[in-house]
N, C-alpha and C. Protein backbone atom coordinates (compact mmCIF):
# COMPACT_ATOMS: atom_id res chain seq x y z
N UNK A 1 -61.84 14.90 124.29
CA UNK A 1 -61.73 14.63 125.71
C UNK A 1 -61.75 15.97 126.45
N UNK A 2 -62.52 15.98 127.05
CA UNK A 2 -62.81 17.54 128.03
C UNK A 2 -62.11 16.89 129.16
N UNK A 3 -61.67 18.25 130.13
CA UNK A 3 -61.10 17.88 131.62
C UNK A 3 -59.79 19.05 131.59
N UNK A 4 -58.99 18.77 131.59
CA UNK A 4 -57.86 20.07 131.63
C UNK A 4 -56.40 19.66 130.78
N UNK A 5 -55.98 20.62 130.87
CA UNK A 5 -54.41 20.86 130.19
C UNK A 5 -53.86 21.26 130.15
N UNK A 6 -52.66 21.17 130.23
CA UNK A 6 -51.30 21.09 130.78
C UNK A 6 -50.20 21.18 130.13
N UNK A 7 -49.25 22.39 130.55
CA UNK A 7 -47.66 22.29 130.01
C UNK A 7 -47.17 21.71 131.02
N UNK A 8 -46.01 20.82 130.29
CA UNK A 8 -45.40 19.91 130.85
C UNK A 8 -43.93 20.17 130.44
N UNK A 9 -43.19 20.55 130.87
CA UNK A 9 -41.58 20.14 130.75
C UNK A 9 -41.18 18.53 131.02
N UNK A 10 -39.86 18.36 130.01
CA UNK A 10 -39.53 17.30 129.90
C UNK A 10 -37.95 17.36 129.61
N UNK A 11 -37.64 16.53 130.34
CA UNK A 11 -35.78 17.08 130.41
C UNK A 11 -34.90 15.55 130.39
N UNK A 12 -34.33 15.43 130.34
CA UNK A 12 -33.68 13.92 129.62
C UNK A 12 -31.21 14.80 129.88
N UNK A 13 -30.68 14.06 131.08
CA UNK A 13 -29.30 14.52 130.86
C UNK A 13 -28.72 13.08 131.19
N UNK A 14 -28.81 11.56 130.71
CA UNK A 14 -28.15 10.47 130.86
C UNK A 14 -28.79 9.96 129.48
N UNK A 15 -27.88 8.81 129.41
CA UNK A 15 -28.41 7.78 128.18
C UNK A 15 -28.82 8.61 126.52
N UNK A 16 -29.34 8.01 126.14
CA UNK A 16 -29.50 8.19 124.37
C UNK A 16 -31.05 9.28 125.11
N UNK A 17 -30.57 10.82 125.27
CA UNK A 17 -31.67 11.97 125.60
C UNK A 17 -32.70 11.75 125.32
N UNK A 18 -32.85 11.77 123.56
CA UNK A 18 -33.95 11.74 122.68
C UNK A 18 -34.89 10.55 122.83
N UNK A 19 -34.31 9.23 122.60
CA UNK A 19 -34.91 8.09 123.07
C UNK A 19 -35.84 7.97 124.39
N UNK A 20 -35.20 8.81 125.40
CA UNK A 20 -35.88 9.07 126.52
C UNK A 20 -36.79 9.59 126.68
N UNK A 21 -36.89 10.99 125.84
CA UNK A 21 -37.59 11.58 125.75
C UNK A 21 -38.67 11.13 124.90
N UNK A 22 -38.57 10.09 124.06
CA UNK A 22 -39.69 9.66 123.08
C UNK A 22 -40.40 8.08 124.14
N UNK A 23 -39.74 7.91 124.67
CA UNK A 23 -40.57 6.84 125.73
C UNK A 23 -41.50 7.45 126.47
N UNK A 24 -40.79 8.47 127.31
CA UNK A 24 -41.76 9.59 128.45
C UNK A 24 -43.17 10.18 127.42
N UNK A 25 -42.90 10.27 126.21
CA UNK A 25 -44.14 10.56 125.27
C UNK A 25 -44.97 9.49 124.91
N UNK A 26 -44.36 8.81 124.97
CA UNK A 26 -45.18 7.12 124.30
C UNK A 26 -45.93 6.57 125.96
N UNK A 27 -45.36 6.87 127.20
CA UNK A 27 -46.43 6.89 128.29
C UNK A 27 -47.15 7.64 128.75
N UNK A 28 -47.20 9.09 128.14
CA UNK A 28 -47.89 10.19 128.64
C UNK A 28 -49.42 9.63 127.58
N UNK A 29 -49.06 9.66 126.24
CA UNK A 29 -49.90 8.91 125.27
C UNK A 29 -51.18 8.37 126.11
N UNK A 30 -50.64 7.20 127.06
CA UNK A 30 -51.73 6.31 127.57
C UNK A 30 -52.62 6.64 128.44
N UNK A 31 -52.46 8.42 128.36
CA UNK A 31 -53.23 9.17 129.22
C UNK A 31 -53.77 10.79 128.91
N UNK A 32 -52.99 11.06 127.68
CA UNK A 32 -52.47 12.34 127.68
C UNK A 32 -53.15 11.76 126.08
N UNK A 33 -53.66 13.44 125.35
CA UNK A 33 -53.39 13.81 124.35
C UNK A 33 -52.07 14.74 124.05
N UNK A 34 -51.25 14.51 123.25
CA UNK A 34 -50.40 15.61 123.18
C UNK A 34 -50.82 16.01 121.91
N UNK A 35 -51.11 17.61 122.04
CA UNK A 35 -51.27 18.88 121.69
C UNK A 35 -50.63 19.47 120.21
N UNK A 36 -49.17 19.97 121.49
CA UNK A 36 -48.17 20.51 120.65
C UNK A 36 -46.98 20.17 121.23
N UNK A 37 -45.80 19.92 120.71
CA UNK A 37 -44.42 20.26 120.81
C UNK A 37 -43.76 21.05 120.54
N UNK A 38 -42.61 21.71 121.29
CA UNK A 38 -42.09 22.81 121.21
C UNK A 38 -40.51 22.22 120.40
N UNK A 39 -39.55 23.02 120.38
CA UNK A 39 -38.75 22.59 119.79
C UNK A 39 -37.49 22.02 121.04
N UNK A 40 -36.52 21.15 120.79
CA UNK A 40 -35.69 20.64 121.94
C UNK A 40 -34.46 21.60 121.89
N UNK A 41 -34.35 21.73 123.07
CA UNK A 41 -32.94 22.80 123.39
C UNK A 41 -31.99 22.13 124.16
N UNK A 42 -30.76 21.77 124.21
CA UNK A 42 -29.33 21.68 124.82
C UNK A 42 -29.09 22.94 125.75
N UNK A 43 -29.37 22.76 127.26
CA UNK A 43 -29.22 23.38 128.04
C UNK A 43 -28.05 22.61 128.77
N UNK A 44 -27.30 23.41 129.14
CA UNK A 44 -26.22 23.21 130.27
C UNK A 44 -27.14 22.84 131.83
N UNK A 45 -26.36 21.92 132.95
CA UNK A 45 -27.14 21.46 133.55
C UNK A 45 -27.41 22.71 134.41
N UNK A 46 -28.73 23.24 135.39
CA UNK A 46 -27.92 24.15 136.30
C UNK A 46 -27.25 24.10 137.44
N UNK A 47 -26.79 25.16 138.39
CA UNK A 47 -25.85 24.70 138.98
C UNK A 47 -26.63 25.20 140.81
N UNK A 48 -25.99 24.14 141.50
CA UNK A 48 -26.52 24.65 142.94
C UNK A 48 -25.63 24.55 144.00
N UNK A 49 -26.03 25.59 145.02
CA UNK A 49 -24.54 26.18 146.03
C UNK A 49 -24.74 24.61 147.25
N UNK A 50 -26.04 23.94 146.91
CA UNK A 50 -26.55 23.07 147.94
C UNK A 50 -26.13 21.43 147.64
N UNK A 51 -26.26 21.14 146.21
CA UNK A 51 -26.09 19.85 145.69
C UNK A 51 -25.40 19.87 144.76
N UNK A 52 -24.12 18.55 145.26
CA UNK A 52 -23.06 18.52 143.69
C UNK A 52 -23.63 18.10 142.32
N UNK A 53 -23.81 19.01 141.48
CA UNK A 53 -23.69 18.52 140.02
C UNK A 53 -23.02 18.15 139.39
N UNK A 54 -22.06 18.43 139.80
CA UNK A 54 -20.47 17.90 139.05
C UNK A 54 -20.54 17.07 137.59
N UNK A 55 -21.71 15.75 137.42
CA UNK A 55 -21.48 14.59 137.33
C UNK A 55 -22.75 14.92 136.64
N UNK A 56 -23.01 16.24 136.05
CA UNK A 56 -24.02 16.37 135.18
C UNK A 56 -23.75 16.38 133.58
N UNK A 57 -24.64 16.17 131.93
CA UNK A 57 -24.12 16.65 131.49
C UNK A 57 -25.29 17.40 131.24
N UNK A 58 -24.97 17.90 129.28
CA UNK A 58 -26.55 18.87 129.31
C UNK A 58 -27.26 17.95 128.94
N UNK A 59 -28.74 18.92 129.71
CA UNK A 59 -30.07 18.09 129.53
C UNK A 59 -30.45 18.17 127.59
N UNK A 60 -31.31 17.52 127.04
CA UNK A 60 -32.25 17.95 126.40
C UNK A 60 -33.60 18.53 127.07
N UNK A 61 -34.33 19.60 126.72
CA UNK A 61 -35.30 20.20 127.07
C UNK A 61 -36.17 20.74 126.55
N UNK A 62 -37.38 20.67 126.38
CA UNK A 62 -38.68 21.15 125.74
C UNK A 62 -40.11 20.66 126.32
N UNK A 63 -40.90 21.40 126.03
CA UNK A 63 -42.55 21.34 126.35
C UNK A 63 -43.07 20.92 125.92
N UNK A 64 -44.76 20.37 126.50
CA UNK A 64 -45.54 20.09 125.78
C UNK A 64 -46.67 20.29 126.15
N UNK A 65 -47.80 20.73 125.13
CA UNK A 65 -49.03 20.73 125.69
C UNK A 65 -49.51 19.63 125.90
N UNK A 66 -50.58 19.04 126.47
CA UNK A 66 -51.23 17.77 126.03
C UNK A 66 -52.55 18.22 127.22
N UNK A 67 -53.67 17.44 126.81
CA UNK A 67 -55.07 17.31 127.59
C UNK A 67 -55.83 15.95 128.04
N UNK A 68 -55.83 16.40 129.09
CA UNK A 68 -55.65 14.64 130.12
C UNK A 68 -57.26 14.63 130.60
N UNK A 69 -58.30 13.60 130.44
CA UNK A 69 -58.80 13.78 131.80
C UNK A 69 -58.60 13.83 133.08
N UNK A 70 -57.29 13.51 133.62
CA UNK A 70 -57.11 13.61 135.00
C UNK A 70 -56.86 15.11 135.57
N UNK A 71 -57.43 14.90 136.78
CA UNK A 71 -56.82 16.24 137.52
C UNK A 71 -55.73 16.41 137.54
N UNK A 72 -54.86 17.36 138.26
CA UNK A 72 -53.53 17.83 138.54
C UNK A 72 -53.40 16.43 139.40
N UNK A 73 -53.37 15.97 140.29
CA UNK A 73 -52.68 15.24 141.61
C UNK A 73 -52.68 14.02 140.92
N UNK A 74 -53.99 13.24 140.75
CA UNK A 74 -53.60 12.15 139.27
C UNK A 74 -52.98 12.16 138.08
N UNK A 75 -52.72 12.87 137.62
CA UNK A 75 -51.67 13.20 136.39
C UNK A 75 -49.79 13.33 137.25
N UNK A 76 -49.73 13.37 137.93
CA UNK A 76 -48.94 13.50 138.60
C UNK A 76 -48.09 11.97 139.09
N UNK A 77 -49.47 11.58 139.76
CA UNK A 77 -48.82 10.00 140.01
C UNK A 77 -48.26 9.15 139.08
N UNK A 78 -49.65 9.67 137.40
CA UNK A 78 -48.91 9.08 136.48
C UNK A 78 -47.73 9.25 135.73
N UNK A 79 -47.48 10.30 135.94
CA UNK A 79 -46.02 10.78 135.29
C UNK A 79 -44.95 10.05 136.30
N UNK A 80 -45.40 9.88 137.50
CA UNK A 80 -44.17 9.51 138.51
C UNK A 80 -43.85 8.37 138.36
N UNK A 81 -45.03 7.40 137.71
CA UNK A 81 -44.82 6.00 137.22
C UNK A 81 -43.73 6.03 136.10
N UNK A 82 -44.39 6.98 134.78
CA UNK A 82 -43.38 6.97 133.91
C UNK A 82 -41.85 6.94 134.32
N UNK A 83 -41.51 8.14 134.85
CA UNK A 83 -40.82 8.75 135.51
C UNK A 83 -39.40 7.18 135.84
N UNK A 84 -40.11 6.25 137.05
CA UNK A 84 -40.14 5.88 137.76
C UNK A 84 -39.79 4.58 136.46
N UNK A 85 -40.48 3.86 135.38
CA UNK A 85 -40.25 3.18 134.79
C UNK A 85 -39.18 3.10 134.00
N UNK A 86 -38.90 4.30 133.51
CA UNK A 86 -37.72 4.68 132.69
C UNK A 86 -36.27 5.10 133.41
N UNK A 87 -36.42 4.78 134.95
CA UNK A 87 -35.19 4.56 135.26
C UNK A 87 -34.45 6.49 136.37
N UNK A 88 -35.82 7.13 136.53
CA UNK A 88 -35.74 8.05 137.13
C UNK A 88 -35.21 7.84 138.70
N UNK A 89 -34.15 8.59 139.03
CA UNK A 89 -33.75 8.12 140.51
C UNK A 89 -34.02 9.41 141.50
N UNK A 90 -34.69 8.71 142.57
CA UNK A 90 -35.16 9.29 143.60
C UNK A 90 -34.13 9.65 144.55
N UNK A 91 -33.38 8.38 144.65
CA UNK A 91 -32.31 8.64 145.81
C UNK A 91 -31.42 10.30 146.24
N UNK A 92 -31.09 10.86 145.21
CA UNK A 92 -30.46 11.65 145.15
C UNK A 92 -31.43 13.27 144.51
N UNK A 93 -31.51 14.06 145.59
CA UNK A 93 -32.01 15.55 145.17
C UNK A 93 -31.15 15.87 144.04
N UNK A 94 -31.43 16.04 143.05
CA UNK A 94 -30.52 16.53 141.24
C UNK A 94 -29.37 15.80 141.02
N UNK A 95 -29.77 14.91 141.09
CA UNK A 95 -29.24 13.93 140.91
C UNK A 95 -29.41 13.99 138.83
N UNK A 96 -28.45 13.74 138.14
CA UNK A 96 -29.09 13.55 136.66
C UNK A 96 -30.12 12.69 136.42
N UNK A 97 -30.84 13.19 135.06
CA UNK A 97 -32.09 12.22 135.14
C UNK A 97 -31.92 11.48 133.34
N UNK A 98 -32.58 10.24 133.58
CA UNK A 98 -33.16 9.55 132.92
C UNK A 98 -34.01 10.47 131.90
N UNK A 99 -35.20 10.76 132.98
CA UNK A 99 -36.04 11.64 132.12
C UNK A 99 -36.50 12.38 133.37
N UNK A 100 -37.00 13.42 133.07
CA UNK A 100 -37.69 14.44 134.39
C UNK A 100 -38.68 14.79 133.41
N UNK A 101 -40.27 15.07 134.02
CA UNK A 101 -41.09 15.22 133.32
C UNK A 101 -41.94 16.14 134.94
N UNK A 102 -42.28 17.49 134.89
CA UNK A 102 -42.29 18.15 135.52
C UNK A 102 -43.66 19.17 134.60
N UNK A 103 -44.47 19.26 135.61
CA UNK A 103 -45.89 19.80 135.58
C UNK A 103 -45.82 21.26 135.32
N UNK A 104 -45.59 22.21 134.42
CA UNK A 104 -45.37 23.66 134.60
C UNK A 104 -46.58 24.00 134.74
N UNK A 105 -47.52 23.88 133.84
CA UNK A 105 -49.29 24.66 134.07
C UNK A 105 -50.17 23.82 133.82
N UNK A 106 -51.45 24.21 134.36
CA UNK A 106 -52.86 23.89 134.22
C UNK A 106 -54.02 24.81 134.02
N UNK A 107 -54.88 24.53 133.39
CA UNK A 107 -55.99 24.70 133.47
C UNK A 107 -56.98 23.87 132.81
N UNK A 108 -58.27 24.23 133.25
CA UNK A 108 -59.21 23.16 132.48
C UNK A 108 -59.45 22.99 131.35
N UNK A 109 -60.24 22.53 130.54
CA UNK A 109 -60.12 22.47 129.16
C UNK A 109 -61.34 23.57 128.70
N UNK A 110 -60.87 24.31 127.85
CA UNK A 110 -61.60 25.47 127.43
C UNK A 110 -61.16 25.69 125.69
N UNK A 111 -62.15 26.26 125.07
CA UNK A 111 -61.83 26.57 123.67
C UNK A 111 -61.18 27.84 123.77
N UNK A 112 -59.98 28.09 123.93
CA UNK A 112 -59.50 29.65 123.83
C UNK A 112 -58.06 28.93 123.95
N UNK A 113 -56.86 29.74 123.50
CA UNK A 113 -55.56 29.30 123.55
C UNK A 113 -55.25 29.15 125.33
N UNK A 114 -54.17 28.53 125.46
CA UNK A 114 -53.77 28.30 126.85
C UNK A 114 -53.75 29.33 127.69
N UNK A 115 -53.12 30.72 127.19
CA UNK A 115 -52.52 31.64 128.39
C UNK A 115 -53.59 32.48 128.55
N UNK A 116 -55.22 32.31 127.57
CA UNK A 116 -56.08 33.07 128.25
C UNK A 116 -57.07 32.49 129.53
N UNK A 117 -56.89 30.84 129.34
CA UNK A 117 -57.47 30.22 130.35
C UNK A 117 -57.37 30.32 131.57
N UNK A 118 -58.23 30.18 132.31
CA UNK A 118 -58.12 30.45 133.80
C UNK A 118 -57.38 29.36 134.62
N UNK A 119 -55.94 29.73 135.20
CA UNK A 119 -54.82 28.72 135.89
C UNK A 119 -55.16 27.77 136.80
N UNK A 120 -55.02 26.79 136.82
CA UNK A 120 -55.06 26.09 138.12
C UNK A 120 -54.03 26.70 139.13
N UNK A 121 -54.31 26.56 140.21
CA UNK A 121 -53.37 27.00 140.64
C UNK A 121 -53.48 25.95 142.73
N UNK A 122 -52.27 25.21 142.42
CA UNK A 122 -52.12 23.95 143.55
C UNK A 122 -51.20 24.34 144.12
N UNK A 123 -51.37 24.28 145.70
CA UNK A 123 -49.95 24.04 146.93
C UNK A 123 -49.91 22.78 147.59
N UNK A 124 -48.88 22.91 148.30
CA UNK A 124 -48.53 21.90 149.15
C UNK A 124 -47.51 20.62 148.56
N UNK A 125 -47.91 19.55 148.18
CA UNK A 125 -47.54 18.61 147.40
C UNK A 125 -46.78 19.29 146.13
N UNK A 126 -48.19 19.70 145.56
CA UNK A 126 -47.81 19.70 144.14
C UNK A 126 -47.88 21.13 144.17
N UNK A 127 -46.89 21.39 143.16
CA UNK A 127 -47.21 23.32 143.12
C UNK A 127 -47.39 23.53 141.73
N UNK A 128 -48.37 23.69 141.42
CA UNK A 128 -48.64 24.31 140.12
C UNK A 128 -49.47 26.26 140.06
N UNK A 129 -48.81 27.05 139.44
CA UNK A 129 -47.76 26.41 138.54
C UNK A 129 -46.42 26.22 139.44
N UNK A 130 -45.68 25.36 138.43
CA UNK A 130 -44.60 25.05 139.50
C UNK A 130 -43.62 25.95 140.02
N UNK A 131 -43.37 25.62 140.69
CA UNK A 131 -42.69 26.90 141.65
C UNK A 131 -40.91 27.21 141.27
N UNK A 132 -40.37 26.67 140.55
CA UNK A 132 -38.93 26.99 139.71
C UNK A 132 -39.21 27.40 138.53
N UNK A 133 -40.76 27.57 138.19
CA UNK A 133 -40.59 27.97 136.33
C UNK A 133 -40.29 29.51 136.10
N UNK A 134 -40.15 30.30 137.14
CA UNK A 134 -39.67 31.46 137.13
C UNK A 134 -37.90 31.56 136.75
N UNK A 135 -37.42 30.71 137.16
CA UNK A 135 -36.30 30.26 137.67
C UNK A 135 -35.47 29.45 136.52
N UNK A 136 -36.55 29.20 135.30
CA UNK A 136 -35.97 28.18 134.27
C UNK A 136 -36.30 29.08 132.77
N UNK A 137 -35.22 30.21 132.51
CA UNK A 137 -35.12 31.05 131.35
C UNK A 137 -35.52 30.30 129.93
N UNK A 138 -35.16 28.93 130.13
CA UNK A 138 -34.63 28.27 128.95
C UNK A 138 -36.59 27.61 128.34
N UNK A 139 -37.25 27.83 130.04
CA UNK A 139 -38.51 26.95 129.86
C UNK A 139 -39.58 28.33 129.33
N UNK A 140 -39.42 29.58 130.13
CA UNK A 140 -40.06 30.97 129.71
C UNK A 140 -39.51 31.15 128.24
N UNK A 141 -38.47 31.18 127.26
CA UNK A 141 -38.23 30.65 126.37
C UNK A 141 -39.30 30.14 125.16
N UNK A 142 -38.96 29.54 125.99
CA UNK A 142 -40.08 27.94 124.73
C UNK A 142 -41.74 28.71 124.82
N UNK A 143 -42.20 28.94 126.45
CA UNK A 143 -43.49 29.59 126.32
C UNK A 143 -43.83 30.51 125.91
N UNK A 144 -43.12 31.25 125.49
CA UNK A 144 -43.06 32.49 124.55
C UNK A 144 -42.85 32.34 123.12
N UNK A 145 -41.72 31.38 122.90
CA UNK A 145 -41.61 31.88 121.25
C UNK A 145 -41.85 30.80 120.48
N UNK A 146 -42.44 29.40 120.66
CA UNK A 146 -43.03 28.52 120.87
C UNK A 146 -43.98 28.16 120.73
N UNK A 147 -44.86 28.37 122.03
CA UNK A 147 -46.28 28.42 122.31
C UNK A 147 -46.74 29.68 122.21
N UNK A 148 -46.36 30.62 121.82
CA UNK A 148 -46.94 31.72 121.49
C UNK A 148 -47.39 32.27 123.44
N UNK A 149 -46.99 32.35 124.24
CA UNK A 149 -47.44 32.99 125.52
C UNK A 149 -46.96 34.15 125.65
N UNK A 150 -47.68 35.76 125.89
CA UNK A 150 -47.17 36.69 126.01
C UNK A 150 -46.08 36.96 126.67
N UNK A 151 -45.15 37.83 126.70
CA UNK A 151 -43.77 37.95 127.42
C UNK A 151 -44.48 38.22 129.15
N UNK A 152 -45.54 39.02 129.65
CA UNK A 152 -45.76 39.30 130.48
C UNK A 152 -46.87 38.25 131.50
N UNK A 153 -46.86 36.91 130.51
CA UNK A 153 -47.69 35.95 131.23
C UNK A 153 -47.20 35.70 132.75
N UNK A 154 -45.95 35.25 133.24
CA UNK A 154 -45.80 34.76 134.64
C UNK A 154 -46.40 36.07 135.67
N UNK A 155 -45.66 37.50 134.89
CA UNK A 155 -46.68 38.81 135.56
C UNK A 155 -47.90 38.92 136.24
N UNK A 156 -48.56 38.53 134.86
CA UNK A 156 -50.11 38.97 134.87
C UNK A 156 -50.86 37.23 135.71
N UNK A 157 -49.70 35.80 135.94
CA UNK A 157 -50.43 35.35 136.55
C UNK A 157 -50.41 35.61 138.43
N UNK A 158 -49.00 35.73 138.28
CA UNK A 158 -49.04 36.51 139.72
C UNK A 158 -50.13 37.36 139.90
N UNK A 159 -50.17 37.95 139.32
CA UNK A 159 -51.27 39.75 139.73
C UNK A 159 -52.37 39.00 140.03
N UNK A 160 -52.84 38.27 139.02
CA UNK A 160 -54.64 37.76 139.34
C UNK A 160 -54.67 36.36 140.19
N UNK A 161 -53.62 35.57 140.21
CA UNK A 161 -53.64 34.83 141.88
C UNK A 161 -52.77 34.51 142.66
N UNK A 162 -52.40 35.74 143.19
CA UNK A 162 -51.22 35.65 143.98
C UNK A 162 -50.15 35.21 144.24
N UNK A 163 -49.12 35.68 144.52
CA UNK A 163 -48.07 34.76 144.63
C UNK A 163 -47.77 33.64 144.81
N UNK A 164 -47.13 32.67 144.29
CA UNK A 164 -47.28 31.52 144.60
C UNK A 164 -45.71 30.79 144.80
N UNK A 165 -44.58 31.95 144.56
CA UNK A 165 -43.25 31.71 144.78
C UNK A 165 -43.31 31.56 146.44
């Protein structure tokens, strides 16, 4: 299947984690090749000066590659379905999740490993890459020792298309 591909974070802090996390895979499936998996990490929830977490516990967390025909903005809706099926709540900004399944990168589909491909790179709606992955140690992490992504990848994507924080 040619078209593009995508790291995806996937985060699970209510109910049986894992289970969650293996549903959000079993609907990405019906759209998604998945790739690779990274390994799952027990992160503490994080914390914000704006919204109570209180009432968090830790997430499970890890990546995945996978290659979709859909663009970025359709791949999106479909995750929001998943999202959305498995009991994800909108009502509340960080609010704990069910499952969170969150778009980190794109690019199109090319024969060369991921971090030499040329980025998608989306505003407005959707921000890819997304605009907290600077911000998520635990997710730079995984893309590094993991997926094999150089330590200086978020660097060198800034440099060649601009800021996007």
């Amino acid at each position: 299947m040619k078209g593009f591909r995508y790291i995806l974070a996937l985060g699970s802090n209510l109910g049986d984690r894992e289970y969650n996390a293996l549903q959000a895979e079993r609907g990405l499936s019906m759209f998604a090749s998945i790739l690779r998996t990274s390994r799952h990490l027990t992160t503490e929830p994080l914390r914000s000066p704006f919204y109570d977490t209180s009432d968090h516990g830790d997430f499970l967390n890890y990546i995945l590659e996978v290659r979709a025909a859909l663009p970025p903005a359709s791949l999106y809706k479909d995750i929001a379905k998943i999202e959305e099926t498995l009991g994800h709540d909108r009502t509340r900004r960080w609010a704990p999740r069910v499952i969170d399944i969150d778009i980190l990168l794109a690019c199109r589909d090319e024969e060369k490993p991921f971090p030499l491909c040329k980025p998608i790179i989306e505003c407005g709606a959707l921000n890819i890459p997304h605009s907290e992955l600077a911000n998520r140690p635990f997710l730079l992490d995984l893309l590094m020792s993991d997926f094999a992504f150089p330590d200086n990848f978020l660097t060198e994507l800034v440099k060649r298309q601009g800021s996007y924080v």
